[in-house]
PDB file of N, CA and C in Angstrom:
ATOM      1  N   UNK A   1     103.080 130.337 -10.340  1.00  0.00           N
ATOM      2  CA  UNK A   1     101.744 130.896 -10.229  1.00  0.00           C
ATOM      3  C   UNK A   1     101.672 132.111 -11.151  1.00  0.00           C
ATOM      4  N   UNK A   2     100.470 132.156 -11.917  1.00  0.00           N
ATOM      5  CA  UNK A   2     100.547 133.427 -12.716  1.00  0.00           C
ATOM      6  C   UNK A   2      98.945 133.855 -13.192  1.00  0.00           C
ATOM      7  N   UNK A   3      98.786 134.958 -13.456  1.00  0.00           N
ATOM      8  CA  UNK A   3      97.508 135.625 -13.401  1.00  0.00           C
ATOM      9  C   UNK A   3      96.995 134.946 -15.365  1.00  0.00           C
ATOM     10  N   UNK A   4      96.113 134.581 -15.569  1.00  0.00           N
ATOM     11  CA  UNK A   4      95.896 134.050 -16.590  1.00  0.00           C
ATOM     12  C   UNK A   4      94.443 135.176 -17.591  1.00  0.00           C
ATOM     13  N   UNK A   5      94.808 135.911 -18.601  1.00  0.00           N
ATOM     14  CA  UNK A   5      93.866 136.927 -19.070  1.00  0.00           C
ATOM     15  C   UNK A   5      93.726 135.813 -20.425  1.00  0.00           C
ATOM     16  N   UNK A   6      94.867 135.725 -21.361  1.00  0.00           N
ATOM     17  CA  UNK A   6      94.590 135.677 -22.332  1.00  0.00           C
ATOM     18  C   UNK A   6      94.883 133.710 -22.263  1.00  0.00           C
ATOM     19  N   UNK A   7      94.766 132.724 -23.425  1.00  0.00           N
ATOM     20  CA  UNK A   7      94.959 132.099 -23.885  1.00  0.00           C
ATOM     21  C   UNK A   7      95.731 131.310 -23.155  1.00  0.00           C
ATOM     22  N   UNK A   8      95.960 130.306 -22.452  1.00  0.00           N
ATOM     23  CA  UNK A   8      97.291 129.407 -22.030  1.00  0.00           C
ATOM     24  C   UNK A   8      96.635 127.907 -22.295  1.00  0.00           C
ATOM     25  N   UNK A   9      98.138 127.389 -22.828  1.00  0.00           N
ATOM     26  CA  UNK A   9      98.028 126.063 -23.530  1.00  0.00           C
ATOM     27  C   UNK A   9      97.590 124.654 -22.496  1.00  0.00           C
ATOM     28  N   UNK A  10      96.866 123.817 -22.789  1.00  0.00           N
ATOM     29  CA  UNK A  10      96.735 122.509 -21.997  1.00  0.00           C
ATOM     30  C   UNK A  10      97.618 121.994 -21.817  1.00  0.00           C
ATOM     31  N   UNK A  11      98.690 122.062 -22.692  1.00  0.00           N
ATOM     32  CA  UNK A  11     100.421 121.592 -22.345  1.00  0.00           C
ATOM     33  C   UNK A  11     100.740 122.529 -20.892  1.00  0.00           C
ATOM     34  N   UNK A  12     100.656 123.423 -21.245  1.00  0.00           N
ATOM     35  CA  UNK A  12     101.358 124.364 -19.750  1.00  0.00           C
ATOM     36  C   UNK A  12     100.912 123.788 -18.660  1.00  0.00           C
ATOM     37  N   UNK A  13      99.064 123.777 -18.578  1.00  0.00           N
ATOM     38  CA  UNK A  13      98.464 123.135 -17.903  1.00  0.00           C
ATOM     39  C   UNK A  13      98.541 122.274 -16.900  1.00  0.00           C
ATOM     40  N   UNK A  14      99.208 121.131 -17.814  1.00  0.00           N
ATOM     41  CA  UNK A  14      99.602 119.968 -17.785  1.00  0.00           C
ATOM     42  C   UNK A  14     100.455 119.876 -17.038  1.00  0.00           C
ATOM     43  N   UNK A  15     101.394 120.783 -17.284  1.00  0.00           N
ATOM     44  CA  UNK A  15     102.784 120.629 -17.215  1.00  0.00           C
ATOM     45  C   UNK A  15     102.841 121.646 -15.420  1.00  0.00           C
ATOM     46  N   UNK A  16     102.471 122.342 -14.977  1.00  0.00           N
ATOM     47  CA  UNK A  16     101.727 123.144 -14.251  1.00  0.00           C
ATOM     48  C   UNK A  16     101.392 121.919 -12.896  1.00  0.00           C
ATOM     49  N   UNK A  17     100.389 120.949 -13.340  1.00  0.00           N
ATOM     50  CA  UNK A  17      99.782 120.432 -12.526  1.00  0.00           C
ATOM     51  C   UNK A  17     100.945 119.219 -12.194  1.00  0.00           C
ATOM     52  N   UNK A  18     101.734 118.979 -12.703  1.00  0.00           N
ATOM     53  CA  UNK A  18     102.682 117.997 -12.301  1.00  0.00           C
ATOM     54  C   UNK A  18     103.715 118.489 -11.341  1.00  0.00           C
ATOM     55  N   UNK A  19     104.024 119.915 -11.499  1.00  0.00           N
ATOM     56  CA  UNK A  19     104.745 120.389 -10.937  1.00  0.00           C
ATOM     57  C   UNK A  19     104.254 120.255  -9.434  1.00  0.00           C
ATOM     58  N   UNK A  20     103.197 120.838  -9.052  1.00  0.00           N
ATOM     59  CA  UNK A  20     102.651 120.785  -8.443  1.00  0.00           C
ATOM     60  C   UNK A  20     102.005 119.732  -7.785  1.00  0.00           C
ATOM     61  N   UNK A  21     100.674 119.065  -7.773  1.00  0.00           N
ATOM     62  CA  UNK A  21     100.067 118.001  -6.905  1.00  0.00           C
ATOM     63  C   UNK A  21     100.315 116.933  -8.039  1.00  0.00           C
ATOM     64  N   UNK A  22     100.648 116.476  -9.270  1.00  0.00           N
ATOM     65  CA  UNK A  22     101.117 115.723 -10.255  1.00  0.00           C
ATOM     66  C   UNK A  22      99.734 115.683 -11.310  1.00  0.00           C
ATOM     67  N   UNK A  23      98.475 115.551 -10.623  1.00  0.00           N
ATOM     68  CA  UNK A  23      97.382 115.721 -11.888  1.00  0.00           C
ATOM     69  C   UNK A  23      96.684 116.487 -11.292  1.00  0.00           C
ATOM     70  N   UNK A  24      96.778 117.734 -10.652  1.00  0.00           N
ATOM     71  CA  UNK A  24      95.931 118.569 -10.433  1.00  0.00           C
ATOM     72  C   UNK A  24      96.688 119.871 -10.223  1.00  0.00           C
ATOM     73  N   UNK A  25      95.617 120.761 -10.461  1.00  0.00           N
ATOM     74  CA  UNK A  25      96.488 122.545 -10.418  1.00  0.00           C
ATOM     75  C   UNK A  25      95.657 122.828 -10.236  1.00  0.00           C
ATOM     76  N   UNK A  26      95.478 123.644  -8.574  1.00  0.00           N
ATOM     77  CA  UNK A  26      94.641 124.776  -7.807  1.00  0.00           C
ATOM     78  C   UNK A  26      94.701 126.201  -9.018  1.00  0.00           C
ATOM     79  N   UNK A  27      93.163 126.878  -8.708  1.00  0.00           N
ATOM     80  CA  UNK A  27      93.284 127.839  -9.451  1.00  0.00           C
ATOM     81  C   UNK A  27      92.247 128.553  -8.708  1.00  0.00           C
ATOM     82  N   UNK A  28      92.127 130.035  -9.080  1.00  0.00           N
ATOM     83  CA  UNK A  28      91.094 131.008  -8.485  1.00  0.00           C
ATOM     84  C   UNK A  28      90.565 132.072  -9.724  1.00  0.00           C
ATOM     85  N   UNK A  29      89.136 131.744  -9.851  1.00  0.00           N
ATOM     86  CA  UNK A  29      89.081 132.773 -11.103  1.00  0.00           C
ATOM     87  C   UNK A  29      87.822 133.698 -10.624  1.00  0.00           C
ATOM     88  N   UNK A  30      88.337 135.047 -11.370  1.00  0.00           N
ATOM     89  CA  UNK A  30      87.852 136.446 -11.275  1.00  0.00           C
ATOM     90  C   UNK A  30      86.623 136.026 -12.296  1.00  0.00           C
ATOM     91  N   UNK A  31      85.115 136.036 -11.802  1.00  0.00           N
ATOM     92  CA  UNK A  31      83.844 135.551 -12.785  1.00  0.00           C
ATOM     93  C   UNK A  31      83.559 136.888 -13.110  1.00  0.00           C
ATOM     94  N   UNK A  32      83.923 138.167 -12.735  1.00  0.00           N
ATOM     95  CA  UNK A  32      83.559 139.903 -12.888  1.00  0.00           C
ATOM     96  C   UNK A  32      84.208 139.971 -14.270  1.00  0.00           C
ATOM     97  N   UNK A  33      85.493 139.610 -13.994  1.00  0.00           N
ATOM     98  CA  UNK A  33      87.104 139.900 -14.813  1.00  0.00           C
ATOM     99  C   UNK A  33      87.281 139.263 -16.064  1.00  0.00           C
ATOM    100  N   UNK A  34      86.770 137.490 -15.959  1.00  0.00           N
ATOM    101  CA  UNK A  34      86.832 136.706 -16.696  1.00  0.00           C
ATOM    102  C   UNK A  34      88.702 136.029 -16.738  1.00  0.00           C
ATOM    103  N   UNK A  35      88.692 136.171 -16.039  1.00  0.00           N
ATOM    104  CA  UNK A  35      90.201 135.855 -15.569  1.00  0.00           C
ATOM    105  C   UNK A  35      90.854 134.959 -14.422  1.00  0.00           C
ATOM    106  N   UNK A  36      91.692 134.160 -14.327  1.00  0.00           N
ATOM    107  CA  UNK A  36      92.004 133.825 -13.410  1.00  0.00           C
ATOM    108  C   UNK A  36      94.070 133.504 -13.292  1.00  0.00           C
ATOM    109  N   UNK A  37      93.442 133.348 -11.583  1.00  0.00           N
ATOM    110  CA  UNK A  37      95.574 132.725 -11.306  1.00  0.00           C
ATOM    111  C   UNK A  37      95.825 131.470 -11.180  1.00  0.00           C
ATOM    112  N   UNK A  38      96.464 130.762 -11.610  1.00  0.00           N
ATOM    113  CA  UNK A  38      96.526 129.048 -11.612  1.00  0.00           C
ATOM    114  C   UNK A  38      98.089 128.985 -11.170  1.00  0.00           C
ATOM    115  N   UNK A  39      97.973 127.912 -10.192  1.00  0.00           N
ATOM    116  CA  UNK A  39      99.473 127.453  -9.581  1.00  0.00           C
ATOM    117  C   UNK A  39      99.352 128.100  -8.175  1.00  0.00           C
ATOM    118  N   UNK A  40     100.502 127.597  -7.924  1.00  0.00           N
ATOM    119  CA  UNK A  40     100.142 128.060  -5.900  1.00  0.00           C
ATOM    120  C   UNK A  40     100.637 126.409  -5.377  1.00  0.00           C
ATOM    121  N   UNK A  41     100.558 126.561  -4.383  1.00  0.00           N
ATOM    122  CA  UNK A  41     100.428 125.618  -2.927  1.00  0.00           C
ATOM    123  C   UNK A  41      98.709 125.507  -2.649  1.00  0.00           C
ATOM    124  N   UNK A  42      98.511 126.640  -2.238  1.00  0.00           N
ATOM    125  CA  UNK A  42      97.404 127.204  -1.706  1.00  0.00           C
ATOM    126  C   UNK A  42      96.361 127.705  -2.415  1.00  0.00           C
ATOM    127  N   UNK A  43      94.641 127.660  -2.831  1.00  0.00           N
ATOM    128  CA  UNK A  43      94.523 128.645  -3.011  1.00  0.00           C
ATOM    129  C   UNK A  43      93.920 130.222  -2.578  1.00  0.00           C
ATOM    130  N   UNK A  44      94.543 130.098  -1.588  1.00  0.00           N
ATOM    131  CA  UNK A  44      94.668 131.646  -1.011  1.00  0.00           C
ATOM    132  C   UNK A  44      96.502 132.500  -1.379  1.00  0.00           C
ATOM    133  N   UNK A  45      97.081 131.578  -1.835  1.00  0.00           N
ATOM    134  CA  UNK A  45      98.390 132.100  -2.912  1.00  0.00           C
ATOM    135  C   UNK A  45      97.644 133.119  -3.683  1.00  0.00           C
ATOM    136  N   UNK A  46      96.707 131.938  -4.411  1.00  0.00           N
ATOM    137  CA  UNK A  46      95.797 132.524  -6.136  1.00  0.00           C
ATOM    138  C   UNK A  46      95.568 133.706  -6.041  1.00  0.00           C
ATOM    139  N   UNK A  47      94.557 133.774  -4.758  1.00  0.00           N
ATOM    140  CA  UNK A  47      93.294 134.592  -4.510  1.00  0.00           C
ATOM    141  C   UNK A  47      93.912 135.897  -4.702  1.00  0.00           C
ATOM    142  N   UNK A  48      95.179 135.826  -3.426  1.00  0.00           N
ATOM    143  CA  UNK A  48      96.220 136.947  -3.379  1.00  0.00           C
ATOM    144  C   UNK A  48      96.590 137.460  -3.859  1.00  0.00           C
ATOM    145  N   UNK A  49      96.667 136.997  -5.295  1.00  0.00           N
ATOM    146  CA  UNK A  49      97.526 137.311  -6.587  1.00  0.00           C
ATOM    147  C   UNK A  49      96.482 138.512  -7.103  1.00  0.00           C
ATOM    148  N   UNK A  50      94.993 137.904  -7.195  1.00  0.00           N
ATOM    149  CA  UNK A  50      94.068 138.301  -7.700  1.00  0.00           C
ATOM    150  C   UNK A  50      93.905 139.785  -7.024  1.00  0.00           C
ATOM    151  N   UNK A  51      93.741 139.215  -5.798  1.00  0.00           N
ATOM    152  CA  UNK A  51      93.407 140.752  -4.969  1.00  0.00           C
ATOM    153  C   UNK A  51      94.396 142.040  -5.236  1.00  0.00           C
ATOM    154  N   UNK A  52      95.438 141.615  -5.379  1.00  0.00           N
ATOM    155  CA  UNK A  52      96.658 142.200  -5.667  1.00  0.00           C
ATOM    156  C   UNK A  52      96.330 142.962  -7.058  1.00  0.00           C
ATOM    157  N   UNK A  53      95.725 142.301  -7.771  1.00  0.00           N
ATOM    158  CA  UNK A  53      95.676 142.526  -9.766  1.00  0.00           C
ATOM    159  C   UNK A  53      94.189 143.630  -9.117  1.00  0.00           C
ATOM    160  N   UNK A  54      93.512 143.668  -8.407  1.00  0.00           N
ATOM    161  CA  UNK A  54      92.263 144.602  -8.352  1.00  0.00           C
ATOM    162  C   UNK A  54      91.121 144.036  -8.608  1.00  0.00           C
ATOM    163  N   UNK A  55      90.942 142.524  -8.154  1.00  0.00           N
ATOM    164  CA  UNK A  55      89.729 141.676  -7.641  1.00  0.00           C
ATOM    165  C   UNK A  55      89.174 141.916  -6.668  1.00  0.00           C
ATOM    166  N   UNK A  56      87.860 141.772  -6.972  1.00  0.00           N
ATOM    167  CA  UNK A  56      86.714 141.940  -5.627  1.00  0.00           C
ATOM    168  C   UNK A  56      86.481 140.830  -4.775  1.00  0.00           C
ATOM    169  N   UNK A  57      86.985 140.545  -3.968  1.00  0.00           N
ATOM    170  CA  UNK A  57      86.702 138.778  -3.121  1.00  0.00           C
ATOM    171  C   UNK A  57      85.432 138.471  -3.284  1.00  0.00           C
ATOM    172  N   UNK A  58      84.548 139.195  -3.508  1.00  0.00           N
ATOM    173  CA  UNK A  58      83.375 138.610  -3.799  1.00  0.00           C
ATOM    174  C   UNK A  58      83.368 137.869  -4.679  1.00  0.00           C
ATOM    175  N   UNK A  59      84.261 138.416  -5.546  1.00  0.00           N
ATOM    176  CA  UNK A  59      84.396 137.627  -7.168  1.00  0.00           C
ATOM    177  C   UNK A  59      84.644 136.721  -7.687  1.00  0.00           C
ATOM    178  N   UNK A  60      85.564 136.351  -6.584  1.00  0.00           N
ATOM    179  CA  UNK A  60      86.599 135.210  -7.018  1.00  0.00           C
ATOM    180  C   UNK A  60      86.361 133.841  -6.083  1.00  0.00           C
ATOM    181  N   UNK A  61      86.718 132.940  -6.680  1.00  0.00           N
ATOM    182  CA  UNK A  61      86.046 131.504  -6.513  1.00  0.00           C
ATOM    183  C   UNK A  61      87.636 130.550  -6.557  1.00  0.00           C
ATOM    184  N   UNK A  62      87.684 129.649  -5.646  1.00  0.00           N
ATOM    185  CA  UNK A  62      88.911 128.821  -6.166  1.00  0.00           C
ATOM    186  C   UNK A  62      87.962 127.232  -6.773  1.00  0.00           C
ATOM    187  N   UNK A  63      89.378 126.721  -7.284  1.00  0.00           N
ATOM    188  CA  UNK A  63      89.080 125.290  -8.017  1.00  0.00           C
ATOM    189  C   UNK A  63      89.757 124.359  -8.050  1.00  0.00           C
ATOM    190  N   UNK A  64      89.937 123.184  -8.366  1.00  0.00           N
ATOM    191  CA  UNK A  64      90.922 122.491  -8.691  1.00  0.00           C
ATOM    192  C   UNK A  64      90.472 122.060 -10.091  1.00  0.00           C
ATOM    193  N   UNK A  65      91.936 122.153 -10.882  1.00  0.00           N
ATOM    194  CA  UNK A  65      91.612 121.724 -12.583  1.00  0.00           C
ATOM    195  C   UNK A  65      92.748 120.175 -12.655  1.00  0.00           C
ATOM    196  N   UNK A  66      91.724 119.485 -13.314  1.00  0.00           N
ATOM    197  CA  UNK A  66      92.584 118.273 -13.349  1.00  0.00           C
ATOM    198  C   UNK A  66      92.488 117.820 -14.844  1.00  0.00           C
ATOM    199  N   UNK A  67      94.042 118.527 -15.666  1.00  0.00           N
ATOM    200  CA  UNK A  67      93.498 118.423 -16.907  1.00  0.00           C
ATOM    201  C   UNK A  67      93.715 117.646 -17.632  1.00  0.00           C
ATOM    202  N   UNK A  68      94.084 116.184 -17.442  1.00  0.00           N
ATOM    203  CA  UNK A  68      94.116 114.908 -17.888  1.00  0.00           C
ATOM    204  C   UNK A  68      92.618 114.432 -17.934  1.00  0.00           C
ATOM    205  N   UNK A  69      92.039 114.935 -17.636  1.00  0.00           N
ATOM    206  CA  UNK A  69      90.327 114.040 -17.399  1.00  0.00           C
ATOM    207  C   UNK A  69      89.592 115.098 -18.285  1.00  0.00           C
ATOM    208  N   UNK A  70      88.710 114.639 -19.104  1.00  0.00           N
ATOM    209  CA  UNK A  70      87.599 115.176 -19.955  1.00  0.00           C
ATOM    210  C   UNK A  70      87.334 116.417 -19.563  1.00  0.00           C
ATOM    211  N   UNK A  71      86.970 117.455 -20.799  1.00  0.00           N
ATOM    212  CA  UNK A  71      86.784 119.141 -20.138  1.00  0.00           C
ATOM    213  C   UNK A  71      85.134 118.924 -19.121  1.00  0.00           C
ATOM    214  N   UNK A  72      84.399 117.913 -19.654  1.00  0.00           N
ATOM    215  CA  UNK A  72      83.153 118.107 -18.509  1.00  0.00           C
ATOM    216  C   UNK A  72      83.557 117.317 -17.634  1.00  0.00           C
ATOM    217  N   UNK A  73      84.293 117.072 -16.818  1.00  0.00           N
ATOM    218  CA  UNK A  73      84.737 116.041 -15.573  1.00  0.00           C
ATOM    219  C   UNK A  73      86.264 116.990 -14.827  1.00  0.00           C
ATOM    220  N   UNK A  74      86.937 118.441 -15.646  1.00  0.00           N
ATOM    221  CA  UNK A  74      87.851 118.656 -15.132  1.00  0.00           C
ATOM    222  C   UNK A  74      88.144 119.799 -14.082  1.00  0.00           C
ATOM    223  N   UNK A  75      86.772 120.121 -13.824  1.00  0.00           N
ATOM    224  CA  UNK A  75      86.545 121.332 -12.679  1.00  0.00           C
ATOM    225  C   UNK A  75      85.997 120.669 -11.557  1.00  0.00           C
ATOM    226  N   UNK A  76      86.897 120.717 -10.106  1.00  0.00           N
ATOM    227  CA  UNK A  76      86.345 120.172  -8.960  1.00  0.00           C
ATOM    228  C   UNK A  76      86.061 121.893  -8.176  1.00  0.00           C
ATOM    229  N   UNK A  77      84.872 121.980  -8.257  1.00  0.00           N
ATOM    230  CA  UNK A  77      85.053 123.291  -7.193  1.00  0.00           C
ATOM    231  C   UNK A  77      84.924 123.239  -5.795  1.00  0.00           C
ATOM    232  N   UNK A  78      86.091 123.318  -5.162  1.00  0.00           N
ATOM    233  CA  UNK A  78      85.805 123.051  -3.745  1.00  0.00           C
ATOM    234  C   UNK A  78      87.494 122.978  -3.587  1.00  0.00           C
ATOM    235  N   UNK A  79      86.818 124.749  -2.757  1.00  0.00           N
ATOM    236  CA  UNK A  79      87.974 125.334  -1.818  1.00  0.00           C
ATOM    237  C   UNK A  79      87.322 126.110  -0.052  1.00  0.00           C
ATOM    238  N   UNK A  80      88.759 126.545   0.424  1.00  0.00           N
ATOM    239  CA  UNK A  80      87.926 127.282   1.451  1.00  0.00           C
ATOM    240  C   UNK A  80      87.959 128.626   1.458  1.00  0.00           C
ATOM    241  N   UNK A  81      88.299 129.429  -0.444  1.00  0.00           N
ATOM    242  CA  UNK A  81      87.932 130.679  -0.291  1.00  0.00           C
ATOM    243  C   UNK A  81      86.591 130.421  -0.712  1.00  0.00           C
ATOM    244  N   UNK A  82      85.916 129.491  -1.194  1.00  0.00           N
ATOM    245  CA  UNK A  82      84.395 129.391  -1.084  1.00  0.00           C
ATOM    246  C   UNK A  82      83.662 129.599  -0.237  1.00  0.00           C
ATOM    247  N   UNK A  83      83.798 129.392   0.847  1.00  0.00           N
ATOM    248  CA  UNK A  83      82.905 129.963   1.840  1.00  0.00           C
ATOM    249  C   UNK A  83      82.187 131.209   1.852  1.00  0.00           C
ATOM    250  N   UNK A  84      81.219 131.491   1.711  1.00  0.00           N
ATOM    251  CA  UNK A  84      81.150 133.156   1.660  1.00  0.00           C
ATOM    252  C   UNK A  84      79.807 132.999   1.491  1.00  0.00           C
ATOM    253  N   UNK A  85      78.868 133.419   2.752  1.00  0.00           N
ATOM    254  CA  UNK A  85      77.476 132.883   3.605  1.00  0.00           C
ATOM    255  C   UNK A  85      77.025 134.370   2.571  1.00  0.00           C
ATOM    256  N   UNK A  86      77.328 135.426   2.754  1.00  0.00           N
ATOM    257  CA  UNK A  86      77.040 136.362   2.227  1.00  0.00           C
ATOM    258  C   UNK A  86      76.463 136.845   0.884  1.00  0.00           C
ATOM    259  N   UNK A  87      77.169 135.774   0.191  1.00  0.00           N
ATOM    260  CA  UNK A  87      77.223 135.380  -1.538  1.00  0.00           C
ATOM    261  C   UNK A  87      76.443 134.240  -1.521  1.00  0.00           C
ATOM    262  N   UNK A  88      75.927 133.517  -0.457  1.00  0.00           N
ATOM    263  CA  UNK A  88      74.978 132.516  -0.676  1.00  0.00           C
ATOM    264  C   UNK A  88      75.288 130.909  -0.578  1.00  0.00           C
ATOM    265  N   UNK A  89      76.765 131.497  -0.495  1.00  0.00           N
ATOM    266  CA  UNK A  89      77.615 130.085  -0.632  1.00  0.00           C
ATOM    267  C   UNK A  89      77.843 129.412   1.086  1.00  0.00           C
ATOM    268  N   UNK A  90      77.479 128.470   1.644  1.00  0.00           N
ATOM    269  CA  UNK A  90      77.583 127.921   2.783  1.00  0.00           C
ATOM    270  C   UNK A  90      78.836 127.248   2.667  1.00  0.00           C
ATOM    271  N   UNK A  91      79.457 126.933   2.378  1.00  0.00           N
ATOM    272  CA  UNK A  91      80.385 125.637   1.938  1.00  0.00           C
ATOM    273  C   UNK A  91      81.343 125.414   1.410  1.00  0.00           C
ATOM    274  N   UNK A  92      82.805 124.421   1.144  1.00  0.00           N
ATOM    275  CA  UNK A  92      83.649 124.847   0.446  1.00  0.00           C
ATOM    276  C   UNK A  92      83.473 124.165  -0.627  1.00  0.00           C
ATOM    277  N   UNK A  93      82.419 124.090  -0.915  1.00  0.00           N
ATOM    278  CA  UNK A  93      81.654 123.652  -2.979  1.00  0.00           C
ATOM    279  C   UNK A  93      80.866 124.374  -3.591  1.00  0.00           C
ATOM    280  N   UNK A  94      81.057 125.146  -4.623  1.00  0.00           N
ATOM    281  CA  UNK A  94      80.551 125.939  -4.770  1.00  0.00           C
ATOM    282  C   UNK A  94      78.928 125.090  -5.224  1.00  0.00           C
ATOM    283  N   UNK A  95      78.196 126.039  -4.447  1.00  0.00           N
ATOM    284  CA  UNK A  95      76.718 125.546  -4.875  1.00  0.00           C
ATOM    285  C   UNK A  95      76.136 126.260  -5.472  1.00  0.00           C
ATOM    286  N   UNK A  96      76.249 127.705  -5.458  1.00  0.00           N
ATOM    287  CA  UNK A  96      75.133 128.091  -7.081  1.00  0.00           C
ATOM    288  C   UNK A  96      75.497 127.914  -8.591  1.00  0.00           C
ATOM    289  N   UNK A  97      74.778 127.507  -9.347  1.00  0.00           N
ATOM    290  CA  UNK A  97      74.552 127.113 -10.456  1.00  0.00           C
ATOM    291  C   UNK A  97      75.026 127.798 -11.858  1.00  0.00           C
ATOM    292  N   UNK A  98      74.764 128.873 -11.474  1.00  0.00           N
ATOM    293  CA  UNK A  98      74.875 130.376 -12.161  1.00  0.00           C
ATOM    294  C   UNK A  98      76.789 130.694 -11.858  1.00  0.00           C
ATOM    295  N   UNK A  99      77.108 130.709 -10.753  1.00  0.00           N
ATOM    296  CA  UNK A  99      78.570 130.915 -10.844  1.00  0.00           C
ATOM    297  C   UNK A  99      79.763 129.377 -11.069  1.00  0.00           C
ATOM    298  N   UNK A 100      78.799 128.050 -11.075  1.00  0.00           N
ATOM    299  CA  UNK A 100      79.914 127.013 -11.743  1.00  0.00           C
ATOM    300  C   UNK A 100      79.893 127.194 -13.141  1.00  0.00           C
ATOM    301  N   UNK A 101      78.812 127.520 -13.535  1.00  0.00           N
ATOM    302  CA  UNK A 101      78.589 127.570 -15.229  1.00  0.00           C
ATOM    303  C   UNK A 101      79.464 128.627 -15.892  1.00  0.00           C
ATOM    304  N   UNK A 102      79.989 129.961 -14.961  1.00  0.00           N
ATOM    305  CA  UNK A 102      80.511 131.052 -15.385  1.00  0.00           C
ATOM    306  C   UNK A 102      82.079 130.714 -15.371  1.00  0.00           C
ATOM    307  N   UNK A 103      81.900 130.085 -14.067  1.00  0.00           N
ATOM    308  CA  UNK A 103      83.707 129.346 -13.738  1.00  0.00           C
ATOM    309  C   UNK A 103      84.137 128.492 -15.258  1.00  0.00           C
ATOM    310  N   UNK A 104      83.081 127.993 -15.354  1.00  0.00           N
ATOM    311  CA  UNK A 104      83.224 126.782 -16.468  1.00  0.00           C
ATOM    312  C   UNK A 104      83.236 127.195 -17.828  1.00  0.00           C
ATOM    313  N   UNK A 105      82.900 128.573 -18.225  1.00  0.00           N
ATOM    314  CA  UNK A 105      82.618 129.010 -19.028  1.00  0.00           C
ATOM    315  C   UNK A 105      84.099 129.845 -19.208  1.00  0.00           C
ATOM    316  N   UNK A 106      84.339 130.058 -18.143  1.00  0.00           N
ATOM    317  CA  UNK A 106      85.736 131.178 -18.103  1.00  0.00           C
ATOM    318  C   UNK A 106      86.926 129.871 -18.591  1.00  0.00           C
ATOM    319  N   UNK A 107      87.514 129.303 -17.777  1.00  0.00           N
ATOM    320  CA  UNK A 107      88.320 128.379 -17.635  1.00  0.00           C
ATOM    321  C   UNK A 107      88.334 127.185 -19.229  1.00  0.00           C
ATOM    322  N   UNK A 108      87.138 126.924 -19.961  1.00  0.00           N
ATOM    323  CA  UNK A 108      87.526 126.586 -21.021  1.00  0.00           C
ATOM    324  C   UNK A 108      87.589 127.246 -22.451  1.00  0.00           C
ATOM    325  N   UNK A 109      87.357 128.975 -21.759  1.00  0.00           N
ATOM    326  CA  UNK A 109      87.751 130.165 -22.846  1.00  0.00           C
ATOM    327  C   UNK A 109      89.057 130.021 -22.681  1.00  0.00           C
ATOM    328  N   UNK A 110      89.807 130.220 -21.803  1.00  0.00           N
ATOM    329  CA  UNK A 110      90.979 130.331 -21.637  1.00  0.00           C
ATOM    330  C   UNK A 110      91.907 129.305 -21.740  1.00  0.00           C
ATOM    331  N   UNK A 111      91.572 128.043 -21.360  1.00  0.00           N
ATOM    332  CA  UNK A 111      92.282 126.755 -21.270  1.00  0.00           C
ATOM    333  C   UNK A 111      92.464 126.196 -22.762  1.00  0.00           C
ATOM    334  N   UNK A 112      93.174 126.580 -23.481  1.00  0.00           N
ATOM    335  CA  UNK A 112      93.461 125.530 -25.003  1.00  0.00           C
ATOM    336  C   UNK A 112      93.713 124.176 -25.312  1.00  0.00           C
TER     337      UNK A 112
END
């Protein structure tokens, strides 16, 4: 598991998600920060990591990246640090529009 700022390769990715669930790698990204933590069991591992680095829980969103499948088909959002009635979010999918686009926007800045 590791906090992701700059650049990491689709090989790592890859290589990441096998370790793990074999084509998928949980992740949690900071939409304030533009940053996120990928790898875990859990992602409340991620989140932890994040909170730890000086994330606002408001901020942060988990995901699953499955990066064998097309970049528009490889963000499943739906976790249960999603929940958050407060932020508007009922659910563990993220439903506003405005923060999948930012997730999505973050994650293939960073994802090579």
């Amino acid at each position: 598991m590791k906090i992701v700022k700059e650049k990491i390769s689709l090989e790592e990715v890859k290589k990441m998600a096998e370790e793990q669930y074999g084509n998928m790698v949980k992740a949690v990204v900071d939409v304030e920060k533009d940053m996120m933590a990928i790898g875990g069991e859990l992602h409340s591992d991620a989140n932890d990591l994040l909170n730890k680095a000086g994330s606002d829980q408001r901020k942060v969103w988990g995901i699953n990246i499955f990066p064998n499948k097309p970049k528009e088909e490889w963000i499943e959002f739906n976790s249960l640090i999603n929940i958050k009635p407060k932020e508007g979010n009922f659910d563990m999918d993220i439903k506003l529009e405005e923060i999948k686009n930012k997730i999505k926007e973050i994650v293939n800045k960073l994802i090579e």
